[in-house]
Protein backbone atom coordinates (compact mmCIF):
# COMPACT_ATOMS: atom_id res chain seq x y z
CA UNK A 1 43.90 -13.93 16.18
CA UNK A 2 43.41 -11.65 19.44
CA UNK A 3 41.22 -13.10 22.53
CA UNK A 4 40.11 -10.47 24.62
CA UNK A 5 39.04 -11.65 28.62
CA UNK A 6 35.22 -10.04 29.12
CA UNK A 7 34.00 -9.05 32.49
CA UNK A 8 31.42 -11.83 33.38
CA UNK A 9 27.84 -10.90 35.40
CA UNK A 10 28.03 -13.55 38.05
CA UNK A 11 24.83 -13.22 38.52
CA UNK A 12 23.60 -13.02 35.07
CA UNK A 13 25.32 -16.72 34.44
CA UNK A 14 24.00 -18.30 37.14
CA UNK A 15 20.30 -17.28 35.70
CA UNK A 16 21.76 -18.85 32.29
CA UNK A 17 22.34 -21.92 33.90
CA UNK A 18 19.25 -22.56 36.02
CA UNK A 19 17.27 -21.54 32.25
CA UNK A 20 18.99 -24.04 30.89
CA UNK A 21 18.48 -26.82 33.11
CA UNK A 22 14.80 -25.72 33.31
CA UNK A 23 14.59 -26.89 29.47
CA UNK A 24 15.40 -30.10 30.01
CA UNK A 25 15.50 -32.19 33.55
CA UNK A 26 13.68 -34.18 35.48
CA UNK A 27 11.32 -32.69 37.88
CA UNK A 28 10.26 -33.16 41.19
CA UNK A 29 8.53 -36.42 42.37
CA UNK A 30 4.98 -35.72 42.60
CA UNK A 31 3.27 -39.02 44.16
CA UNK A 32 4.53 -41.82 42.29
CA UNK A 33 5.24 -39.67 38.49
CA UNK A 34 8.07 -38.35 37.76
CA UNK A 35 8.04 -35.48 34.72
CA UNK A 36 10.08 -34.99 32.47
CA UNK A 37 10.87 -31.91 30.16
CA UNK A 38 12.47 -31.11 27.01
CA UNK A 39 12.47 -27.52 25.21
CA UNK A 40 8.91 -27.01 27.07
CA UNK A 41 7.66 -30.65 25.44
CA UNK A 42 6.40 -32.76 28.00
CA UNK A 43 5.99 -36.56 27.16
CA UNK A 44 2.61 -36.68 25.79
CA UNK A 45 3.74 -34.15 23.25
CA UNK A 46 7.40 -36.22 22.42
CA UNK A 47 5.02 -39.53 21.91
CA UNK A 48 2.79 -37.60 19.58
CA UNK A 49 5.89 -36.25 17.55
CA UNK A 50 6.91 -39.62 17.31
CA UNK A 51 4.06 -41.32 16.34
CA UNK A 52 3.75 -38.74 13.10
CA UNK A 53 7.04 -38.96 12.16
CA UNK A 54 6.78 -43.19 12.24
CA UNK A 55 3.54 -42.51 10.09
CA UNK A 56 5.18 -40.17 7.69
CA UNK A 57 8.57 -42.25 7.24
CA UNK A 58 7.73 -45.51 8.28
CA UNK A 59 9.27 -48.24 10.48
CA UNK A 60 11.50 -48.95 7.58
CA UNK A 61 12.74 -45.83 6.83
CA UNK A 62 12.53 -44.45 10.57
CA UNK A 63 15.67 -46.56 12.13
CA UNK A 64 17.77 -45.17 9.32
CA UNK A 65 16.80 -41.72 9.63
CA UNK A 66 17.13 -42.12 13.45
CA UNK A 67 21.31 -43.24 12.25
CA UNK A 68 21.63 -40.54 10.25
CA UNK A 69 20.60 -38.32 12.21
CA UNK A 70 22.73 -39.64 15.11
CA UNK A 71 25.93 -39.51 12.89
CA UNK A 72 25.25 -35.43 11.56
CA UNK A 73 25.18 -35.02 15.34
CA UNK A 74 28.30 -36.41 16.37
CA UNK A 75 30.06 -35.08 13.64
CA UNK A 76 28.94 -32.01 14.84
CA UNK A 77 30.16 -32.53 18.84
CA UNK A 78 32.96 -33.56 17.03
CA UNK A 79 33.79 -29.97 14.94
CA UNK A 80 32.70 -27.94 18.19
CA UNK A 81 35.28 -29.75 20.45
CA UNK A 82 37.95 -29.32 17.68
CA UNK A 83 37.32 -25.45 17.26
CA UNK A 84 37.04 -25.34 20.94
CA UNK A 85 40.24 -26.76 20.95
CA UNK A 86 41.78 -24.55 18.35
CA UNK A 87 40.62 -21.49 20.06
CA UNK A 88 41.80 -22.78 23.79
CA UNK A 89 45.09 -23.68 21.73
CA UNK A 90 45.66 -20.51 20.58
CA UNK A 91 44.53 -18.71 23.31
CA UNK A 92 47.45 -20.52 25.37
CA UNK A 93 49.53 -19.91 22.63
CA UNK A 94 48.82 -16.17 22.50
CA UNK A 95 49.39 -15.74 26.37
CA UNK A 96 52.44 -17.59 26.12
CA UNK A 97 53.86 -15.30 23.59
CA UNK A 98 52.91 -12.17 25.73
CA UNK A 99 54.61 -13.82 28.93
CA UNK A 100 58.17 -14.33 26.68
CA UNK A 101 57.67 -11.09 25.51
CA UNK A 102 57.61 -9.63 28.68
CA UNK A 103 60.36 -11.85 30.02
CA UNK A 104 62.44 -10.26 27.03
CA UNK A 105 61.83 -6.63 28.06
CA UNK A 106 62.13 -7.19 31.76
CA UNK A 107 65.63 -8.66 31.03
CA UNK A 108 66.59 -6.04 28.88
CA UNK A 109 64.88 -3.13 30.94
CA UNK A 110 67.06 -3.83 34.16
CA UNK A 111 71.26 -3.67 33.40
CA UNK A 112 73.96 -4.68 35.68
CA UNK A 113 74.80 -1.46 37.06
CA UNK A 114 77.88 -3.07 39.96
CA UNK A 115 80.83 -5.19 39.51
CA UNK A 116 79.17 -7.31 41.63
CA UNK A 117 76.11 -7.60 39.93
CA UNK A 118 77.51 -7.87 36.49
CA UNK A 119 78.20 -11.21 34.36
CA UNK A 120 81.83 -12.52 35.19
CA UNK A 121 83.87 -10.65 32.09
CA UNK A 122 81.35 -8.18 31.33
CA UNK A 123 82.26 -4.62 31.36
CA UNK A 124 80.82 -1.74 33.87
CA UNK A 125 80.05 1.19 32.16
């Protein structure tokens, strides 16, 4: 597998990042409230979707779809750190291979040419 660096807009990822933290944080005090946003939902809307969902499964079945649905999601975290870990692995690995490599040649590129720069025993051409 070959990894390839990509220049990165400096700019463009810092507008990434504030876009992202504008879908879910904590805004401003405003008097005495505090909001709160998620994905453009503020909390009238999360109650709501709550509220239907306890109606639809009920408060028996809601706790263990609320588990389940915890567990899929750290199983997930848990595959994205792995591959994230593979790739930064073999990234390393890959850059590693491409630093002996060059070692190798620069060795082999630059012969002895003196006595005095020559291994003790070795012949001067």
């Amino acid at each position: 597998m070959f990894l390839h660096t990509v220049p990165v807009d400096a700019e463009k990822l810092e507008k990434d990042r504030q876009s992202l933290i504008g879908m879910c944080h904590f805004g401003e005090e405003s008097g005495s409230k505090a909001r709160f946003i998620m994905f453009g939902f503020g909390m009238p809307q999360i109650l709501i979707i709550l509220a239907i969902a306890l109606i639809i499964f009920g408060p028996q079945k809601l706790p263990e779809l609320a588990r389940t649905l915890g567990k899929a999601l750290a199983d997930f975290k848990r595959a994205t750190n792995d591959f994230k870990a593979s790739i930064e692995e073999e990234s390393r690995a890959q850059e590693e291979h491409e630093a002996a490599k060059k070692a190798a040649e620069s060795v082999k590129a630059v012969p002895p040419e003196t006595e005095e720069q020559a291994e003790p025993g070795a012949k001067v051409g």
